[in-house]
PDB file of N, CA and C in Angstrom:
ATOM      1  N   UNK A   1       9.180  18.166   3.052  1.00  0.00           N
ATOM      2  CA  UNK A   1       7.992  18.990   2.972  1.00  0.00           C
ATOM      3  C   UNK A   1       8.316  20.456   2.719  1.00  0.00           C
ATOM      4  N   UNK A   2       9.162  20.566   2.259  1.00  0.00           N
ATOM      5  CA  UNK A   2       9.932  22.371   2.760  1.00  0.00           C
ATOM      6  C   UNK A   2       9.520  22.936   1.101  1.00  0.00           C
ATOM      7  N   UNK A   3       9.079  22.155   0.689  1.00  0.00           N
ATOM      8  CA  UNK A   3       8.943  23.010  -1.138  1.00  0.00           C
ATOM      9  C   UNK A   3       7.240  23.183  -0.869  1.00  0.00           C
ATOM     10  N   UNK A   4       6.788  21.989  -0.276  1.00  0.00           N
ATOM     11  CA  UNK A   4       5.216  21.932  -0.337  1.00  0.00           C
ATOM     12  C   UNK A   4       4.995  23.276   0.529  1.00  0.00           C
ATOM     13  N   UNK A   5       5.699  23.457   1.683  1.00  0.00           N
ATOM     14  CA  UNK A   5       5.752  24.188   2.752  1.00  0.00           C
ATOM     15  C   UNK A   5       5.776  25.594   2.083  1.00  0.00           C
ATOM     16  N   UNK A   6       6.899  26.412   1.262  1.00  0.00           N
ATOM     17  CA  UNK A   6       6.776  27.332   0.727  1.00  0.00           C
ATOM     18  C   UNK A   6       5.838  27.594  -0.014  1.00  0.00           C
ATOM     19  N   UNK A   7       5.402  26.551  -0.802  1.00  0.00           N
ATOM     20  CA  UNK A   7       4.715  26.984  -2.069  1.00  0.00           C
ATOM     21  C   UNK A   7       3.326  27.252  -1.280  1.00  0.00           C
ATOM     22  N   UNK A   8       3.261  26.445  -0.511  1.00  0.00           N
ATOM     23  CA  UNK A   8       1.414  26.875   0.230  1.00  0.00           C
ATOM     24  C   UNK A   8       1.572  28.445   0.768  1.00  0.00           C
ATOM     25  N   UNK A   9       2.953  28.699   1.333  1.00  0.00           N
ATOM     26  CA  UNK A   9       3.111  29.908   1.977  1.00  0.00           C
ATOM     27  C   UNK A   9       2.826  31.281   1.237  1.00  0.00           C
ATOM     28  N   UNK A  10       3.242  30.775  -0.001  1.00  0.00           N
ATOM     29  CA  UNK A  10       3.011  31.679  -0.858  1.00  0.00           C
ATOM     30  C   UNK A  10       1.641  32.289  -1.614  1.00  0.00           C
ATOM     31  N   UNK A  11       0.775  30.735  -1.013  1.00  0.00           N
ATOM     32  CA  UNK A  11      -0.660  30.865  -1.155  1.00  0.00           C
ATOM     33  C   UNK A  11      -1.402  31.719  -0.209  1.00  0.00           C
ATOM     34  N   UNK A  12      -0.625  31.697   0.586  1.00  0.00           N
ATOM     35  CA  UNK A  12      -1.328  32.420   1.937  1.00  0.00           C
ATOM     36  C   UNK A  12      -1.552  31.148   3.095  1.00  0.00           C
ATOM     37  N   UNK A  13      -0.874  29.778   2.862  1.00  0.00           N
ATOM     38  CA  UNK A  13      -1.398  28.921   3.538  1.00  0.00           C
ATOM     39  C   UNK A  13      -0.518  28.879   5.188  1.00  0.00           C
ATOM     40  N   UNK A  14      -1.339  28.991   5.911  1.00  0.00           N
ATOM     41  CA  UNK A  14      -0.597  28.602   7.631  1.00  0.00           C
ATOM     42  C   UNK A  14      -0.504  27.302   7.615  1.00  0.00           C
ATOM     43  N   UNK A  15       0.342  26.952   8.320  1.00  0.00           N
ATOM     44  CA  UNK A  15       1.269  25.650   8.552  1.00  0.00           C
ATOM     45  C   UNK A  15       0.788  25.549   9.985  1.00  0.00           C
ATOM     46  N   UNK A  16      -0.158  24.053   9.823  1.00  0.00           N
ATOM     47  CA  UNK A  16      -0.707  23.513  10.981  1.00  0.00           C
ATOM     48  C   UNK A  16       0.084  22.321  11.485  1.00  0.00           C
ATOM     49  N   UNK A  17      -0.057  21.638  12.624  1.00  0.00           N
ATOM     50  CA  UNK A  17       0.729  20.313  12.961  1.00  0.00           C
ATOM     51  C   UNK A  17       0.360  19.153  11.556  1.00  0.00           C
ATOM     52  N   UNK A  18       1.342  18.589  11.681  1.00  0.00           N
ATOM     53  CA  UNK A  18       1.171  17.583  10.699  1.00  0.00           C
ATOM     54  C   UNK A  18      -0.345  16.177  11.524  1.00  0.00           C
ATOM     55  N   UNK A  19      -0.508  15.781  10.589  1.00  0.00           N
ATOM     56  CA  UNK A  19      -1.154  14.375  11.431  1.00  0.00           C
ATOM     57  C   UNK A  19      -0.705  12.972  10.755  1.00  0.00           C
ATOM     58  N   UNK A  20      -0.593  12.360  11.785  1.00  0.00           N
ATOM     59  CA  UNK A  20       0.026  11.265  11.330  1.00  0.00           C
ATOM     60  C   UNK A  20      -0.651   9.908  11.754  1.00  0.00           C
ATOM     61  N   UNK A  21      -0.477   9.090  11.622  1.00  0.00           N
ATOM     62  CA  UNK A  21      -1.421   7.703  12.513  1.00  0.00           C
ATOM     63  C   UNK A  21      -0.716   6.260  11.847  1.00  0.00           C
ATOM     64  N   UNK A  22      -0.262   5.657  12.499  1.00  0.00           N
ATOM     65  CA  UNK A  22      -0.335   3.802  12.014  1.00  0.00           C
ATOM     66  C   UNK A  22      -1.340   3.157  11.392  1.00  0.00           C
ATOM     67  N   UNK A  23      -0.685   2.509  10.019  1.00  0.00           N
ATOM     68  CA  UNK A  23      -1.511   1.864   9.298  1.00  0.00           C
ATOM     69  C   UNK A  23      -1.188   0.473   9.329  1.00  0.00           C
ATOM     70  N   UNK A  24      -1.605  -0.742  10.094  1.00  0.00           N
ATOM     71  CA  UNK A  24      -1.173  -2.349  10.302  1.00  0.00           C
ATOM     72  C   UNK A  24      -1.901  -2.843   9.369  1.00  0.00           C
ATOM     73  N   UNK A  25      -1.442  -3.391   8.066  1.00  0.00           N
ATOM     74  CA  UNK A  25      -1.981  -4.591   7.304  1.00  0.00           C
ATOM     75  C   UNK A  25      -2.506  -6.030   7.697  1.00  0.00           C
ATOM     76  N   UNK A  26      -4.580  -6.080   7.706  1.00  0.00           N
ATOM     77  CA  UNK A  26      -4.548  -6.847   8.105  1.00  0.00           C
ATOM     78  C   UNK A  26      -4.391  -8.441   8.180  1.00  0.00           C
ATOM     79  N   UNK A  27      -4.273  -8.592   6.740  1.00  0.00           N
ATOM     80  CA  UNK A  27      -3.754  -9.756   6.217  1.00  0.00           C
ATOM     81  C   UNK A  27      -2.471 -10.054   5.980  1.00  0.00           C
ATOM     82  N   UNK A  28      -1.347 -11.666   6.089  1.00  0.00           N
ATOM     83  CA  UNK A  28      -0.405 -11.582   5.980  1.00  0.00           C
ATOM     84  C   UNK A  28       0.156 -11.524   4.323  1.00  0.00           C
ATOM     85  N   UNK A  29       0.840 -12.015   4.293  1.00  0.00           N
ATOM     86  CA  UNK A  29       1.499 -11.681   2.763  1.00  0.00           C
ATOM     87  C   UNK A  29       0.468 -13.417   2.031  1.00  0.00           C
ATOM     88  N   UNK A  30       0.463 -14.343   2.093  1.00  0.00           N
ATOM     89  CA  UNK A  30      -0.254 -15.481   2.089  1.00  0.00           C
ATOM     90  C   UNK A  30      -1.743 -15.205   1.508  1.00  0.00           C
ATOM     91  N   UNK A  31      -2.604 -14.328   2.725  1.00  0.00           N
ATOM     92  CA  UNK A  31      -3.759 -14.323   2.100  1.00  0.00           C
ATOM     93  C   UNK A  31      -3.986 -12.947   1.044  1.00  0.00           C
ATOM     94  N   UNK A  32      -2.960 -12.314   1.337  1.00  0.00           N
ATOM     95  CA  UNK A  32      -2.571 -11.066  -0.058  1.00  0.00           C
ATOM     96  C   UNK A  32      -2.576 -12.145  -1.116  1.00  0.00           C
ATOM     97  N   UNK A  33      -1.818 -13.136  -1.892  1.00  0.00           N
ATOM     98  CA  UNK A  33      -1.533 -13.703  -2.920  1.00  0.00           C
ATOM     99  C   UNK A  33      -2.937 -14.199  -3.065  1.00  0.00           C
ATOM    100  N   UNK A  34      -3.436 -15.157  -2.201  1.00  0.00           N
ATOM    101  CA  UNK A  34      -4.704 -15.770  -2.695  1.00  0.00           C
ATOM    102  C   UNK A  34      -6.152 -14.518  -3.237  1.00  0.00           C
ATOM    103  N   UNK A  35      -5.849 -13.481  -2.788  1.00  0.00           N
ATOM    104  CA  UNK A  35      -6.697 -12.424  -3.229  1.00  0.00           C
ATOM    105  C   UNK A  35      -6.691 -12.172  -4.707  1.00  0.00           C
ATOM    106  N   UNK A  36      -5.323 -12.139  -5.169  1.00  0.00           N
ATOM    107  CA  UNK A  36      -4.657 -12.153  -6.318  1.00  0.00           C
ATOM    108  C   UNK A  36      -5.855 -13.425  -6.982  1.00  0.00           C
ATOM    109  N   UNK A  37      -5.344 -14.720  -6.751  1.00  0.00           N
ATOM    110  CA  UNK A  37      -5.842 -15.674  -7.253  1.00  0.00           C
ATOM    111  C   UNK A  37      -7.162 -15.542  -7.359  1.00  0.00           C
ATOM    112  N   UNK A  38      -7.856 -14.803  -6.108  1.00  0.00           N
ATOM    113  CA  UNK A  38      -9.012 -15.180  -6.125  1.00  0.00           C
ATOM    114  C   UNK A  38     -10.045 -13.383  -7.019  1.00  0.00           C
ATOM    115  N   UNK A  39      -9.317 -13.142  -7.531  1.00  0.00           N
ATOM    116  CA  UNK A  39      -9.738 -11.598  -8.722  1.00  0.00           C
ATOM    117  C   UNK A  39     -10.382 -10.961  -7.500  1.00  0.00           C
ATOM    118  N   UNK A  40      -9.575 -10.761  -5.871  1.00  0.00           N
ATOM    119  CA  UNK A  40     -10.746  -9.769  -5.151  1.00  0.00           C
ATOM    120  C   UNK A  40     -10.104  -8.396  -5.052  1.00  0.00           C
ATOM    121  N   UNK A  41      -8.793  -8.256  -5.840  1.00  0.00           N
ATOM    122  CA  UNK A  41      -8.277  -6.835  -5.539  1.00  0.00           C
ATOM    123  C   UNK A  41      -8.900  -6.264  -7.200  1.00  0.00           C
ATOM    124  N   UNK A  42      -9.437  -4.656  -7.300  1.00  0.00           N
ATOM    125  CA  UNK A  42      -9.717  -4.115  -8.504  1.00  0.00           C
ATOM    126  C   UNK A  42      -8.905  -4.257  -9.426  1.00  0.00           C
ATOM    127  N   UNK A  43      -7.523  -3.861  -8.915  1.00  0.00           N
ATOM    128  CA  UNK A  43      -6.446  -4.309  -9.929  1.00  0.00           C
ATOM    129  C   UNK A  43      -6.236  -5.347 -10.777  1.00  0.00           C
ATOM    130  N   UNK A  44      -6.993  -6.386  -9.933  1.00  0.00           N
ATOM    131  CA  UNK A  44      -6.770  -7.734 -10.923  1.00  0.00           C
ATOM    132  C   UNK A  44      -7.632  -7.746 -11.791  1.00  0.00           C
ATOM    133  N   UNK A  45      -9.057  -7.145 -11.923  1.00  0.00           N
ATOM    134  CA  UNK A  45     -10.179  -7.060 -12.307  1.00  0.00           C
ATOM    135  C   UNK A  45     -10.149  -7.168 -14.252  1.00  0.00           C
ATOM    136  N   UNK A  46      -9.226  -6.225 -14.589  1.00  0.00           N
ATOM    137  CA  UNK A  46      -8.703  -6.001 -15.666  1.00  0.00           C
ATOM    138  C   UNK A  46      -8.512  -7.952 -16.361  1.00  0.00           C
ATOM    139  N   UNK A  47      -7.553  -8.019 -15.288  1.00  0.00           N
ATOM    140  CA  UNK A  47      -7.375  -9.849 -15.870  1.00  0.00           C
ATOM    141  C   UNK A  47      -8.713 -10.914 -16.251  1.00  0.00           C
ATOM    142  N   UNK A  48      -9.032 -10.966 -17.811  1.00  0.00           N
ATOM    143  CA  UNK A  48      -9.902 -11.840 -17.367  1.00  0.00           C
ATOM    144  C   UNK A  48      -9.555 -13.068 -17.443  1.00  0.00           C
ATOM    145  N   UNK A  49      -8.443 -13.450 -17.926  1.00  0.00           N
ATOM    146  CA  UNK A  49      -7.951 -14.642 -18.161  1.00  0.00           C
ATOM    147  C   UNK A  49      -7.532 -15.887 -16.792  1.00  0.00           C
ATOM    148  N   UNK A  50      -8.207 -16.604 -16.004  1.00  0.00           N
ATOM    149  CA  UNK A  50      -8.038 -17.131 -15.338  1.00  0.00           C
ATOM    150  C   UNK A  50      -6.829 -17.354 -14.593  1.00  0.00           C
ATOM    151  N   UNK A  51      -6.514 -18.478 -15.802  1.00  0.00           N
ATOM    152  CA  UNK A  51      -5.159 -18.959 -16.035  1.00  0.00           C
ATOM    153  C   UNK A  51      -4.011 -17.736 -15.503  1.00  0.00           C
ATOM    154  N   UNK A  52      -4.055 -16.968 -16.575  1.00  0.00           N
ATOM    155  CA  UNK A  52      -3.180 -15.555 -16.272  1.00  0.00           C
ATOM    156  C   UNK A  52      -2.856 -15.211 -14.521  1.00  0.00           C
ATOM    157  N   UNK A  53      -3.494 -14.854 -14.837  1.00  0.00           N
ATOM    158  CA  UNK A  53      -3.690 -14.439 -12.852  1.00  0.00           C
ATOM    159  C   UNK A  53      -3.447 -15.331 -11.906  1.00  0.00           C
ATOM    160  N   UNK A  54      -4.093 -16.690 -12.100  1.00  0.00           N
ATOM    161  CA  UNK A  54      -3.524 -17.561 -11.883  1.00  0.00           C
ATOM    162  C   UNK A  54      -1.740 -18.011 -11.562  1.00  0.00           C
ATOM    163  N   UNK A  55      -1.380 -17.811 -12.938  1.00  0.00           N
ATOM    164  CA  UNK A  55       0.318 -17.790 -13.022  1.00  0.00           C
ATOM    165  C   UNK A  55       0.901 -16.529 -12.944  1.00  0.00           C
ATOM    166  N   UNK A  56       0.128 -15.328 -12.608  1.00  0.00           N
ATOM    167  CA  UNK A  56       1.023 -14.559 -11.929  1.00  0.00           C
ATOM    168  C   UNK A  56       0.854 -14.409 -10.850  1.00  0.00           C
ATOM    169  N   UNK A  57      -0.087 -14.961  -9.759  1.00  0.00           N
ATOM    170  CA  UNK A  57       0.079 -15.142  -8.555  1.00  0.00           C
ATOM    171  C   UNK A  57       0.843 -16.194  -7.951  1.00  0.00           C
ATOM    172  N   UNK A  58       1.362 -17.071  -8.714  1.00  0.00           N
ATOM    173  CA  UNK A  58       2.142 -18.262  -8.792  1.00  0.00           C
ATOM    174  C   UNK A  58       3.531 -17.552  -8.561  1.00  0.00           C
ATOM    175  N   UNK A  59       3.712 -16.725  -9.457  1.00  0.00           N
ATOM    176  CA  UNK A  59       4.731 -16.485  -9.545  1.00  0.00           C
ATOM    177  C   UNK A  59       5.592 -15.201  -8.396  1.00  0.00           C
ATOM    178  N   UNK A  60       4.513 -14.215  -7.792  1.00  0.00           N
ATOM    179  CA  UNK A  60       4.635 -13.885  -7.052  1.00  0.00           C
ATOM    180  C   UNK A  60       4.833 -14.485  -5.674  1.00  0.00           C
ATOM    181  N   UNK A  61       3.984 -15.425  -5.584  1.00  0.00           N
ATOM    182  CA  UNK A  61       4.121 -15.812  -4.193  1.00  0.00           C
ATOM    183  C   UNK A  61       5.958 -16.728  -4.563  1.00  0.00           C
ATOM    184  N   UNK A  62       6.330 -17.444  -5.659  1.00  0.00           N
ATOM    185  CA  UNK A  62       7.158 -17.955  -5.425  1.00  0.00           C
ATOM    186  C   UNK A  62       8.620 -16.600  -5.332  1.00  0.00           C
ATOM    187  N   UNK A  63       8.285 -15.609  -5.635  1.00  0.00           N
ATOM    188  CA  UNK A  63       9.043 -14.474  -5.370  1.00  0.00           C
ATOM    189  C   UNK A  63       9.744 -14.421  -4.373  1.00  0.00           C
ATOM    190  N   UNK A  64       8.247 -13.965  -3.285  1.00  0.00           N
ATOM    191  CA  UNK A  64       8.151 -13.242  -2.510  1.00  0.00           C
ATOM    192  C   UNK A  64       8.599 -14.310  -1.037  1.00  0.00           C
ATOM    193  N   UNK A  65       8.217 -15.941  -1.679  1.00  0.00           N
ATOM    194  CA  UNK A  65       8.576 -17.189  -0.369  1.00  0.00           C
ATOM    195  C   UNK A  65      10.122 -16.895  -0.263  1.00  0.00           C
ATOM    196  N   UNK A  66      10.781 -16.867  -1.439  1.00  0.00           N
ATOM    197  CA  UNK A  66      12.343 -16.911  -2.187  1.00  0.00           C
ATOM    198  C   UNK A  66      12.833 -15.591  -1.030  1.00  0.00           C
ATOM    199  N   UNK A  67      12.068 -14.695  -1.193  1.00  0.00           N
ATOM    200  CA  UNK A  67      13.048 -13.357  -0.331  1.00  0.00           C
ATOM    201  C   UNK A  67      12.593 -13.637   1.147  1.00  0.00           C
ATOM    202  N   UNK A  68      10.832 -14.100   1.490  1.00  0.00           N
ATOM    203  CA  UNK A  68      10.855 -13.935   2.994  1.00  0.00           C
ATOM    204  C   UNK A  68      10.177 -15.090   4.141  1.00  0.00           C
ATOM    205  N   UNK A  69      10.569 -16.314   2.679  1.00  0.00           N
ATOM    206  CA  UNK A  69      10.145 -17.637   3.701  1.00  0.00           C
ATOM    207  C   UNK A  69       8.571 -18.103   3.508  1.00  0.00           C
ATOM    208  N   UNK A  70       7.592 -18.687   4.419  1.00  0.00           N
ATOM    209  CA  UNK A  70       6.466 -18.678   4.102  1.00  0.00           C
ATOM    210  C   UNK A  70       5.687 -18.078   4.375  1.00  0.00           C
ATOM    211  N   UNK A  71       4.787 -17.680   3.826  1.00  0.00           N
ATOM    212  CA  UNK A  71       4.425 -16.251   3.671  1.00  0.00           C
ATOM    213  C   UNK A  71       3.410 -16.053   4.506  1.00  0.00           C
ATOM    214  N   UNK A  72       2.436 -17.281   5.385  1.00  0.00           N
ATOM    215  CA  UNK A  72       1.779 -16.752   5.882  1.00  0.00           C
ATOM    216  C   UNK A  72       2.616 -16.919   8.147  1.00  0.00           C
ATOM    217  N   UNK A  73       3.869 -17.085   7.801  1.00  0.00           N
ATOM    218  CA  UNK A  73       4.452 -15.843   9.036  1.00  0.00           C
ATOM    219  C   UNK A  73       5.630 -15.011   8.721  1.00  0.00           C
ATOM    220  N   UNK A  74       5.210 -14.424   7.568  1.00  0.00           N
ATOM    221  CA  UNK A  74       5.714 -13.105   7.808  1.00  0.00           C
ATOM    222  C   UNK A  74       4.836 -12.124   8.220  1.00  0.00           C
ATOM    223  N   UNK A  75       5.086 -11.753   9.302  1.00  0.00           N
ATOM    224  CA  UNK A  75       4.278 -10.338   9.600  1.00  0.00           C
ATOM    225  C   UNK A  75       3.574  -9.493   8.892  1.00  0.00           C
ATOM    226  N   UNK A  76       2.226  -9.223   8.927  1.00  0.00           N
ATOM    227  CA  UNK A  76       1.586  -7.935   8.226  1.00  0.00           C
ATOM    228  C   UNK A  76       2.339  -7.042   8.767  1.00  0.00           C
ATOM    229  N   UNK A  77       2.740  -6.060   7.608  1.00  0.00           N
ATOM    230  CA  UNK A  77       3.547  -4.555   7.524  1.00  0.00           C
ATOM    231  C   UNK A  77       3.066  -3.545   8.609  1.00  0.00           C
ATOM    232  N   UNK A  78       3.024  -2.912   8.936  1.00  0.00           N
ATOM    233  CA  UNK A  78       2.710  -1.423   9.777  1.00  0.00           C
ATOM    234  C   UNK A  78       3.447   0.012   8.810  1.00  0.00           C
ATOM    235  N   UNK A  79       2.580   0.758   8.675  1.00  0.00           N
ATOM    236  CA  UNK A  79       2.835   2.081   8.011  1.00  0.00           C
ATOM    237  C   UNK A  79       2.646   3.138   8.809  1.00  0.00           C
ATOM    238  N   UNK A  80       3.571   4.348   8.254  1.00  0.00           N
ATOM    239  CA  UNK A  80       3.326   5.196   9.083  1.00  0.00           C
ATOM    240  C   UNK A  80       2.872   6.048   8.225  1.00  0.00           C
ATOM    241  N   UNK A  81       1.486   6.984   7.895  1.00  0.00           N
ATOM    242  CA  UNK A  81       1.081   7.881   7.092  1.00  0.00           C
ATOM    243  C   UNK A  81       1.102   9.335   7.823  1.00  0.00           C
ATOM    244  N   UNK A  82       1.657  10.206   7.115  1.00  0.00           N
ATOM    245  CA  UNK A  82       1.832  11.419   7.485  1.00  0.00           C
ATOM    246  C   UNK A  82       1.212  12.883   6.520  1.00  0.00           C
ATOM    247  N   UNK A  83       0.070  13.270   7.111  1.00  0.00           N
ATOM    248  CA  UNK A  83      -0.202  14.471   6.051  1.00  0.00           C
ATOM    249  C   UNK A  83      -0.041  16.113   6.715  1.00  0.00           C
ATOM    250  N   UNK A  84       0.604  16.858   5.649  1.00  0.00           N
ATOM    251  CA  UNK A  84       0.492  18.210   6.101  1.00  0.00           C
ATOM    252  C   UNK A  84      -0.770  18.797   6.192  1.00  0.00           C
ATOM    253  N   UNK A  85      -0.873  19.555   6.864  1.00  0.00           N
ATOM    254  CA  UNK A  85      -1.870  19.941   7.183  1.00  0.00           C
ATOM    255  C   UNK A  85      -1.628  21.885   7.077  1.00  0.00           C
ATOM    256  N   UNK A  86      -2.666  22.837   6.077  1.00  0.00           N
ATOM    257  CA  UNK A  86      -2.355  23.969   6.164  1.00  0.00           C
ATOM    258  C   UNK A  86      -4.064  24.632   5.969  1.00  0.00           C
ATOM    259  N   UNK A  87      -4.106  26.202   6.722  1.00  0.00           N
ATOM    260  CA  UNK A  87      -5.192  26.861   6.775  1.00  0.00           C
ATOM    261  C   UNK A  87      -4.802  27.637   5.628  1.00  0.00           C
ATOM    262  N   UNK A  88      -5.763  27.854   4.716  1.00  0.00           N
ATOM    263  CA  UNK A  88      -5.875  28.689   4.155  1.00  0.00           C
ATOM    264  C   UNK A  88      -6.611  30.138   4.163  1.00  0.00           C
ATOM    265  N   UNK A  89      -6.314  31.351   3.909  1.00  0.00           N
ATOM    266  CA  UNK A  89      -7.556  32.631   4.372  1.00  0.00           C
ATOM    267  C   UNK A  89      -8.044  32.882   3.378  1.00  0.00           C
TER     268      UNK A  89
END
């Protein structure tokens, strides 16, 4: 943060505590893929080709079994999000 940090400083910006908070994913990796399949993320939206999406959710999940087993016990992720926080005058 030490470039973001100067450059605000230079704005005139005060340097407040950061905030931070846990982000737990609530689905496991399992019903992530079927989302895929099932066109409910925007991203997929673009796809109109059934099939397509279809075989690239195929192919992901066979990825992703390959690196972490079956997918619906692997653990949903936990994140940690962190933003600076600065006053400006």
């Amino acid at each position: 943060w030490g470039e973001l940090d100067h450059e605000m400083a230079s704005l005139g910006g005060d340097k407040l505590d950061d905030v931070t908070f846990l982000d737990r994913d609530r689905d496991d990796l399992e019903t992530f893929v079927q989302g895929i399949e099932q066109n409910r993320y925007s991203w997929t939206w673009a796809v109109s080709d059934d099939a397509a999406r279809a075989g690239a959710a195929a192919e992901a999940r066979s990825w992703a079994e390959a690196r972490w087993g079956p997918l619906d016990q692997v653990p949903p992720a936990t994140f940690e999000w962190r933003f600076a926080v600065y006053r400006l005058a």
